[in-house]
PDB file of N, CA and C in Angstrom:
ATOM      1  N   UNK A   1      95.238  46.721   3.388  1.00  0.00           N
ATOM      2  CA  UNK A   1      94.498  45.480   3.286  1.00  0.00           C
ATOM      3  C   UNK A   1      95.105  44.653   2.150  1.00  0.00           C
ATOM      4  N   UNK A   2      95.656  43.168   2.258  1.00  0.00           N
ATOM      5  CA  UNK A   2      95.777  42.419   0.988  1.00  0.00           C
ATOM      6  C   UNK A   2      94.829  42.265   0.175  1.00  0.00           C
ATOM      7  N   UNK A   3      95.183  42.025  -0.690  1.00  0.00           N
ATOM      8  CA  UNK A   3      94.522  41.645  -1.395  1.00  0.00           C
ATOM      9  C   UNK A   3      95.175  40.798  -2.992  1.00  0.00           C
ATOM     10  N   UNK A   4      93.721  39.729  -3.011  1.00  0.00           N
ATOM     11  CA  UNK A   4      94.390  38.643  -4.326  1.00  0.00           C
ATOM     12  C   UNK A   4      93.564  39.085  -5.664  1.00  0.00           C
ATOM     13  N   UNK A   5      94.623  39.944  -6.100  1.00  0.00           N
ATOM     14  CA  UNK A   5      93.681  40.689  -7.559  1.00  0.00           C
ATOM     15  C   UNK A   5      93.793  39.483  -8.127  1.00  0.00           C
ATOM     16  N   UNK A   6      92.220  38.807  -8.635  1.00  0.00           N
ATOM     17  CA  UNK A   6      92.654  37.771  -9.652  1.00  0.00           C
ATOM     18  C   UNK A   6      91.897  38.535 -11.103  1.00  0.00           C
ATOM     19  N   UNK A   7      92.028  39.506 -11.381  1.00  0.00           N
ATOM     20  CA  UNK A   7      91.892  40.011 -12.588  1.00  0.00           C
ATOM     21  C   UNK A   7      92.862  40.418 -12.659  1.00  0.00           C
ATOM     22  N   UNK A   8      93.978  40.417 -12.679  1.00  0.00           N
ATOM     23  CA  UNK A   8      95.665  40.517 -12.518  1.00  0.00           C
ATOM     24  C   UNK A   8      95.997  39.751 -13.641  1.00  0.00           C
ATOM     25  N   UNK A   9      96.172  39.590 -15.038  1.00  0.00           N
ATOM     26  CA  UNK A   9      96.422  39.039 -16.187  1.00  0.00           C
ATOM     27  C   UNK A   9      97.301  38.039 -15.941  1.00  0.00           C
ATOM     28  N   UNK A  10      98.303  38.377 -15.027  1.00  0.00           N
ATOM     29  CA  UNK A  10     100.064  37.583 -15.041  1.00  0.00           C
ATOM     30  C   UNK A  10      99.511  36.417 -14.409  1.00  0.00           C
ATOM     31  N   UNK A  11      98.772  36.709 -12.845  1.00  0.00           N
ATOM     32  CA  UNK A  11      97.999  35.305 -12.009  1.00  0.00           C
ATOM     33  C   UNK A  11      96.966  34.979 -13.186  1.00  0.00           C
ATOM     34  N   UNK A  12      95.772  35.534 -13.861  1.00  0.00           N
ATOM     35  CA  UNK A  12      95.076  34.329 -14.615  1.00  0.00           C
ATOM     36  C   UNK A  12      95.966  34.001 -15.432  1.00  0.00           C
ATOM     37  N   UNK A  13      97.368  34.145 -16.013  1.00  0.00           N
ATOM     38  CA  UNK A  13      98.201  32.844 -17.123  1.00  0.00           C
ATOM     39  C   UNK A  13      98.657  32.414 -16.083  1.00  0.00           C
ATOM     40  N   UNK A  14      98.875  32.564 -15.116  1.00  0.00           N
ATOM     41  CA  UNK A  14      99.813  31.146 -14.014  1.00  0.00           C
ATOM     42  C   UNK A  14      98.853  30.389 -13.855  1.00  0.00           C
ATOM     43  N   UNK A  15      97.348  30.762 -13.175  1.00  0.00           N
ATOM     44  CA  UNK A  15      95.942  29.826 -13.476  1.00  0.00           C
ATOM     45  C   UNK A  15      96.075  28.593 -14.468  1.00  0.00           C
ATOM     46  N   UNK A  16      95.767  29.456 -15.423  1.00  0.00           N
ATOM     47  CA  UNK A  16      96.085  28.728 -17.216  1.00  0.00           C
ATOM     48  C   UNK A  16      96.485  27.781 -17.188  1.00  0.00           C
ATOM     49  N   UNK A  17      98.205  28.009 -16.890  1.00  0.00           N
ATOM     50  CA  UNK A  17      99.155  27.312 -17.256  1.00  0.00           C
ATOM     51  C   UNK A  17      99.283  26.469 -16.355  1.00  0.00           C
ATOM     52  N   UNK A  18      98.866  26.548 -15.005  1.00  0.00           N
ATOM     53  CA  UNK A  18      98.691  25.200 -14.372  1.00  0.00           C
ATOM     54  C   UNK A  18      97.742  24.153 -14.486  1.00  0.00           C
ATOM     55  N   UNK A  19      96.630  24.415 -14.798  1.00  0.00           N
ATOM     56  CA  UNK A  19      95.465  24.046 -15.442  1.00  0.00           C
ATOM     57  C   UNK A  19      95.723  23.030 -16.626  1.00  0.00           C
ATOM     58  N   UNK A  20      96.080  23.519 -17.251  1.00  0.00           N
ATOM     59  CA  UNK A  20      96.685  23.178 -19.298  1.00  0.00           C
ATOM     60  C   UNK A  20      97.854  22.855 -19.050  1.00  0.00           C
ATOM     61  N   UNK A  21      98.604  22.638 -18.186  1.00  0.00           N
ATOM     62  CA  UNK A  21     100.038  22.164 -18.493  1.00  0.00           C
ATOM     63  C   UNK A  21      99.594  20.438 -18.218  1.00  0.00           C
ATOM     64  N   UNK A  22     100.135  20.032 -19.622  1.00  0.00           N
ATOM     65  CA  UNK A  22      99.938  18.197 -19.309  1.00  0.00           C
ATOM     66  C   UNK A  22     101.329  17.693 -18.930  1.00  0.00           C
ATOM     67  N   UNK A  23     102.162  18.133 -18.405  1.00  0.00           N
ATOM     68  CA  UNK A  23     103.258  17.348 -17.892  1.00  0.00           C
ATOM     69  C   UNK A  23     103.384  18.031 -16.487  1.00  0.00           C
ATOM     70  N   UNK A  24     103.750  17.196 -15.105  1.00  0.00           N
ATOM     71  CA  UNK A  24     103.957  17.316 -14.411  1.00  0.00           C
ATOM     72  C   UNK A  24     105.172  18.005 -13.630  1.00  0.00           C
ATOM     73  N   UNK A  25     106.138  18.342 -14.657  1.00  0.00           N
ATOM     74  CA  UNK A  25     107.343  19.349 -14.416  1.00  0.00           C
ATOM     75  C   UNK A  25     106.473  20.588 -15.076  1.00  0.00           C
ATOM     76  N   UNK A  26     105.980  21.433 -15.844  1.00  0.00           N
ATOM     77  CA  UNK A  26     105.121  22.128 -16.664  1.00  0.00           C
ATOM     78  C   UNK A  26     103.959  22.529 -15.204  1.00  0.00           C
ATOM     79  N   UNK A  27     103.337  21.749 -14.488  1.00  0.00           N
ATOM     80  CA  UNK A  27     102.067  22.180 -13.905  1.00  0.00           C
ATOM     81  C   UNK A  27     103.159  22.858 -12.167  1.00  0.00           C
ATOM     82  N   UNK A  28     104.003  21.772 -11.583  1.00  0.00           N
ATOM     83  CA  UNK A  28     105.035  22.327 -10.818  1.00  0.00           C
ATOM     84  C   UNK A  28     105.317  23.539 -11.097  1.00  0.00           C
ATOM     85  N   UNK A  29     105.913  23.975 -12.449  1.00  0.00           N
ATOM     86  CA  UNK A  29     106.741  25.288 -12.126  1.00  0.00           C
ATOM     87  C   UNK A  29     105.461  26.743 -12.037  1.00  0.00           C
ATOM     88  N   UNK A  30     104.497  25.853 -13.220  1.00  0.00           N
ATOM     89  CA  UNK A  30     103.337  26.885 -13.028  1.00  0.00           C
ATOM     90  C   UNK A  30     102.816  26.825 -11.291  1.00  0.00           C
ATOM     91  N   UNK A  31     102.606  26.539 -10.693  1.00  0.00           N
ATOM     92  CA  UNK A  31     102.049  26.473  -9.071  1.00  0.00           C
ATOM     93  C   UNK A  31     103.086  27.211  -8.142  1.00  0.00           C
ATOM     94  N   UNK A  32     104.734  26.938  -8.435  1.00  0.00           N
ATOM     95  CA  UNK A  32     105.648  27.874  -8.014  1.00  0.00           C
ATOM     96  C   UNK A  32     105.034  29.325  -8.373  1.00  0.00           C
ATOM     97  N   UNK A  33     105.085  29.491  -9.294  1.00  0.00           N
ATOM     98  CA  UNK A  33     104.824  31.086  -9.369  1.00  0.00           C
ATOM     99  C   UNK A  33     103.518  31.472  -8.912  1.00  0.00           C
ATOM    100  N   UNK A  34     102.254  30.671  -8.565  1.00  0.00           N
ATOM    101  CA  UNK A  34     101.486  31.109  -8.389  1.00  0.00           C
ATOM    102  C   UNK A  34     101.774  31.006  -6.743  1.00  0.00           C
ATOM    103  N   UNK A  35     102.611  30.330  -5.814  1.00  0.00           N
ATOM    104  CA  UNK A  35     103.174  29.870  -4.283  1.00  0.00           C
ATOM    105  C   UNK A  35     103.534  31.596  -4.216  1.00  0.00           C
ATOM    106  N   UNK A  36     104.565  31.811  -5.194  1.00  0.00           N
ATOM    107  CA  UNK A  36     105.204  32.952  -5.206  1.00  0.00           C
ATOM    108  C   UNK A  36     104.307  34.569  -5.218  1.00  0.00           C
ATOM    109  N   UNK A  37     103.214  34.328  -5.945  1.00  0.00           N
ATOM    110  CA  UNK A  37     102.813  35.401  -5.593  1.00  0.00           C
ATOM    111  C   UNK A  37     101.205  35.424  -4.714  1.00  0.00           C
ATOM    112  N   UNK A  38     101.009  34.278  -4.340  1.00  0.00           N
ATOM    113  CA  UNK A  38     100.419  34.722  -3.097  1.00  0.00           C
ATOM    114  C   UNK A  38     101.047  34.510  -1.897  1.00  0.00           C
ATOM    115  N   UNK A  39     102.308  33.945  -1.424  1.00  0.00           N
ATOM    116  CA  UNK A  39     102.773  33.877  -0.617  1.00  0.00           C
ATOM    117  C   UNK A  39     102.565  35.111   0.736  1.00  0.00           C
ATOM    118  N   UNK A  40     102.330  36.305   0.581  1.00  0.00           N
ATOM    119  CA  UNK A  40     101.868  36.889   1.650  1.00  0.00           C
ATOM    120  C   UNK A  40     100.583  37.360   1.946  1.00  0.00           C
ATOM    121  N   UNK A  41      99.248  36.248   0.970  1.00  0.00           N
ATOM    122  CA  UNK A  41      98.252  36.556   1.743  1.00  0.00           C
ATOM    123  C   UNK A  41      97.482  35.190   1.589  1.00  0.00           C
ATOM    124  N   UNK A  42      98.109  33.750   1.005  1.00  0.00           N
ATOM    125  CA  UNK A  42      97.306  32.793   1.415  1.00  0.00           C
ATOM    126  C   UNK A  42      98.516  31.330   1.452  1.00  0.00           C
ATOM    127  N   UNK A  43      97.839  30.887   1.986  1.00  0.00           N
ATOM    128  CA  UNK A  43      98.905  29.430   2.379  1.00  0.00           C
ATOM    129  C   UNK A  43      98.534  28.175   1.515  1.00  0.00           C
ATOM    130  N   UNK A  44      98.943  27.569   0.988  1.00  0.00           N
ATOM    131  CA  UNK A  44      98.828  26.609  -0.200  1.00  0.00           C
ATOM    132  C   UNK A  44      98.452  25.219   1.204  1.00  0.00           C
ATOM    133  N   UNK A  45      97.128  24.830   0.949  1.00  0.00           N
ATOM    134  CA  UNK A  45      96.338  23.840   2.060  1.00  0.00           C
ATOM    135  C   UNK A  45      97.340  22.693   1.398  1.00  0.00           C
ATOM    136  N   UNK A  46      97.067  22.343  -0.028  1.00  0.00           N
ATOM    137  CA  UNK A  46      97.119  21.055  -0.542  1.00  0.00           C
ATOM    138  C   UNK A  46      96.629  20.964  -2.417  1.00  0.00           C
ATOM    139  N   UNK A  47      97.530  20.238  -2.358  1.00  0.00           N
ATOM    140  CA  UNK A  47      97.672  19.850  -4.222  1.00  0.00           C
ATOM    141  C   UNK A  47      97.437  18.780  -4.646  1.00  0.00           C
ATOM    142  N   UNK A  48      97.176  18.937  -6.008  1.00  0.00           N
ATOM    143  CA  UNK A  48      97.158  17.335  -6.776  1.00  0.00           C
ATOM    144  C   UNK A  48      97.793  18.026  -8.153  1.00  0.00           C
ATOM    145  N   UNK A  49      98.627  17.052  -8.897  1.00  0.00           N
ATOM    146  CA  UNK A  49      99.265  17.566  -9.906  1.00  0.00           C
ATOM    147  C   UNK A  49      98.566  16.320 -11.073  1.00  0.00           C
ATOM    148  N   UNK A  50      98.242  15.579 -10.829  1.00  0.00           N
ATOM    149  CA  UNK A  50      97.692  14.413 -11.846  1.00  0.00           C
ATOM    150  C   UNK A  50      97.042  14.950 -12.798  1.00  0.00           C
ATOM    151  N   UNK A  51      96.160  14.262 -13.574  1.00  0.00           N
ATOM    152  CA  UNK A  51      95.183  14.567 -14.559  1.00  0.00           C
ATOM    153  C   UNK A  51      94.390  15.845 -14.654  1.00  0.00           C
ATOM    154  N   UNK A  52      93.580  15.741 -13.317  1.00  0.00           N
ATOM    155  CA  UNK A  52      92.924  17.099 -13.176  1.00  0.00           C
ATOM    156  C   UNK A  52      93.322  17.930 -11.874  1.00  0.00           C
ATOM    157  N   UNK A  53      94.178  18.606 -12.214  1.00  0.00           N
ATOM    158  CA  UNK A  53      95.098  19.385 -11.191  1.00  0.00           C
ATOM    159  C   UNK A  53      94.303  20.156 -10.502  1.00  0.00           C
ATOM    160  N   UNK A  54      94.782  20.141  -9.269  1.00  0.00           N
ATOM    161  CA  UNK A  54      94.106  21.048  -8.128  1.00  0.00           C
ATOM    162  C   UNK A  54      95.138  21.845  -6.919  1.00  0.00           C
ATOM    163  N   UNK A  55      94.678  22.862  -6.825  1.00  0.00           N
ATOM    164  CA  UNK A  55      95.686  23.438  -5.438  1.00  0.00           C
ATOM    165  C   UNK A  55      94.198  23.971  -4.684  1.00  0.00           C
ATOM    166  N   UNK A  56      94.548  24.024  -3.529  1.00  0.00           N
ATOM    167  CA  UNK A  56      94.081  24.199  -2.705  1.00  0.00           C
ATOM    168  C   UNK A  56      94.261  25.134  -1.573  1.00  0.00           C
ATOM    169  N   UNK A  57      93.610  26.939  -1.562  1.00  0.00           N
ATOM    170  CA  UNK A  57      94.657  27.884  -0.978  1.00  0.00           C
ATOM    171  C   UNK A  57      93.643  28.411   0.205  1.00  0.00           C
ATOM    172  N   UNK A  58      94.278  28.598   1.256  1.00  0.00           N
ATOM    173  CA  UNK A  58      93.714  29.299   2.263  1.00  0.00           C
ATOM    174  C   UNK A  58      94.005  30.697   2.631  1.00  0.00           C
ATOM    175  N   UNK A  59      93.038  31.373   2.964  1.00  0.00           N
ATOM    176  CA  UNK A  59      93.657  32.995   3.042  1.00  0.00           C
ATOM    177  C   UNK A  59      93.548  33.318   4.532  1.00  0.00           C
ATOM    178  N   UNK A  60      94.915  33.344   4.617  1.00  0.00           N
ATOM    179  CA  UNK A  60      95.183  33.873   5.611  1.00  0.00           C
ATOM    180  C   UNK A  60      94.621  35.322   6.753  1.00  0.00           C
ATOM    181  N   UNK A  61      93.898  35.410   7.289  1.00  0.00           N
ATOM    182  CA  UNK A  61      93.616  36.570   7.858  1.00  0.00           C
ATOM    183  C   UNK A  61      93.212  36.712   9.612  1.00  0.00           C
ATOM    184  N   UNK A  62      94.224  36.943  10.222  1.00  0.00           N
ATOM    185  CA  UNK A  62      94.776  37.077  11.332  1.00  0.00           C
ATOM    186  C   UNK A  62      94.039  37.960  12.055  1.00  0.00           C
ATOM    187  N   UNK A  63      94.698  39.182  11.577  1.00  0.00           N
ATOM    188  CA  UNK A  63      93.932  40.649  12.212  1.00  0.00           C
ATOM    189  C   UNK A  63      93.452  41.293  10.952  1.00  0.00           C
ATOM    190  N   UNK A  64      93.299  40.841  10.140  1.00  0.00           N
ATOM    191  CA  UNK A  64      93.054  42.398   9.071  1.00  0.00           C
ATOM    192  C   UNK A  64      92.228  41.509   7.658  1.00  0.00           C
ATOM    193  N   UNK A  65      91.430  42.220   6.922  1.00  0.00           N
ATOM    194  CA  UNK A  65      90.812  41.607   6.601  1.00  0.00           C
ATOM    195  C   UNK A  65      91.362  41.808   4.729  1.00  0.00           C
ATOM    196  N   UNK A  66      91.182  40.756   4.343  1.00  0.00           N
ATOM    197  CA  UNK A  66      91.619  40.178   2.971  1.00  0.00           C
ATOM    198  C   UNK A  66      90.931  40.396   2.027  1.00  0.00           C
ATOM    199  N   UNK A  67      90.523  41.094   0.986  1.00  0.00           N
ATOM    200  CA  UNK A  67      89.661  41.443  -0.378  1.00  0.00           C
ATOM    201  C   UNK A  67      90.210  40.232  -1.260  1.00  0.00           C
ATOM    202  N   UNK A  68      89.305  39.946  -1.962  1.00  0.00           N
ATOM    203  CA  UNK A  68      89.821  38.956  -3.234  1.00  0.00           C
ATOM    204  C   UNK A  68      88.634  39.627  -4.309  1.00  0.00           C
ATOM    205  N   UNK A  69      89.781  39.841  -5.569  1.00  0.00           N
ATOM    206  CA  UNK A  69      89.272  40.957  -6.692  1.00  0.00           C
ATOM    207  C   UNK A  69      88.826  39.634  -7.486  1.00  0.00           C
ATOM    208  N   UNK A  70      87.593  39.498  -7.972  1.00  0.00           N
ATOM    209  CA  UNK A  70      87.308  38.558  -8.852  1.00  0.00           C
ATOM    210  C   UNK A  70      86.096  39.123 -10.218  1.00  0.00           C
ATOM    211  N   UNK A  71      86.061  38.467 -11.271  1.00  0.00           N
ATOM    212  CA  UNK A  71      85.287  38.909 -12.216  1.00  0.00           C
ATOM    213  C   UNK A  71      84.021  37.663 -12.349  1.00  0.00           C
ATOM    214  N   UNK A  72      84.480  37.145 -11.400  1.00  0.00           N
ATOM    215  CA  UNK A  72      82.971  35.492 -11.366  1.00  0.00           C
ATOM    216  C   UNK A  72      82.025  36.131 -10.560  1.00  0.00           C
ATOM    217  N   UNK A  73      80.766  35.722 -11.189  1.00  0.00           N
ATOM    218  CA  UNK A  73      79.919  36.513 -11.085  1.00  0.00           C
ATOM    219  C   UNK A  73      79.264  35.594 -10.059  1.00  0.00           C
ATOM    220  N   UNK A  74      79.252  34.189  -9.391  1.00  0.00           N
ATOM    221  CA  UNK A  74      78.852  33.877  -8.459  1.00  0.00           C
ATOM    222  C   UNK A  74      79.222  34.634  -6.961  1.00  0.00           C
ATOM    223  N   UNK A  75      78.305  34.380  -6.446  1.00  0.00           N
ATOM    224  CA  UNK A  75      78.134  34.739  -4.940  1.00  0.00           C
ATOM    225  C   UNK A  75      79.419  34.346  -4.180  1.00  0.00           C
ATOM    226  N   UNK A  76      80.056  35.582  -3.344  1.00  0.00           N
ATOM    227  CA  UNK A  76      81.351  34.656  -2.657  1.00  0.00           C
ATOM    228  C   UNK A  76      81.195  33.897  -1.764  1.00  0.00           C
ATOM    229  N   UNK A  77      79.923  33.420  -1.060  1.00  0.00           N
ATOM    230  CA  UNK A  77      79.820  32.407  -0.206  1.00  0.00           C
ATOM    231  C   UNK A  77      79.690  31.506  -1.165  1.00  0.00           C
ATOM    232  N   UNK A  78      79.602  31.146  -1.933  1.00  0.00           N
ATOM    233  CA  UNK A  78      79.336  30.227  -3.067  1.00  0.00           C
ATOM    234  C   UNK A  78      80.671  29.506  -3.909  1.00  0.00           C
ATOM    235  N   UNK A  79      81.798  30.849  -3.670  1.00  0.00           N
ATOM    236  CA  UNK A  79      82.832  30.023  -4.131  1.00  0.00           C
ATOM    237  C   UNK A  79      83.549  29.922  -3.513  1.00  0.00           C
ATOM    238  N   UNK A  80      84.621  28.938  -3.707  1.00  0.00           N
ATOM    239  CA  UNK A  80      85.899  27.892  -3.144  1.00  0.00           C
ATOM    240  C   UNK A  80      86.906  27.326  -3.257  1.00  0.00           C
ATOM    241  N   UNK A  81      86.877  27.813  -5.068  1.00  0.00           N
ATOM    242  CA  UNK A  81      88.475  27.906  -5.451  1.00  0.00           C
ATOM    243  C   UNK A  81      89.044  29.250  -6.068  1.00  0.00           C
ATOM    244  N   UNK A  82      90.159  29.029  -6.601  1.00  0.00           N
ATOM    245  CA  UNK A  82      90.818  30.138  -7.314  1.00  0.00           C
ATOM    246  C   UNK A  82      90.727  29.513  -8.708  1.00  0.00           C
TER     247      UNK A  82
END
């Protein structure tokens, strides 16, 4: 089963650093690496790199079903981003 550990230290600083990066070459390379490591279990819908940066990821699940490891304590019907 995939799965998107986001208690995975390395993905919350790519988070971070896309988040907090105020230049637009800076928030790019941070979103590459985060393209890079979910690339085999969710598809990048759509971005905004401006002021208040956003990506937008869909998880892929075909035949098999997808875990996402999280430490947010809301309800997962409740949440909607990474």
């Amino acid at each position: 089963m995939p799965t998107l550990a986001l208690r995975d230290p390395a993905i919350t600083q790519d988070i971070v650093d896309f988040v907090r990066r105020s230049g637009k070459s800076g928030r790019t390379r941070a979103l590459e690496k985060l393209r890079r490591r979910f690339q085999a279990t969710a598809w990048l819908e759509g971005v905004r790199l401006d002021t208040a940066p956003l990506a937008a990821w869909a998880v892929i699940k075909s035949r098999n079903p997808v875990r996402v490891e999280s430490d947010d304590p809301a309800p997962s019907h409740k949440t909607a981003s990474l």
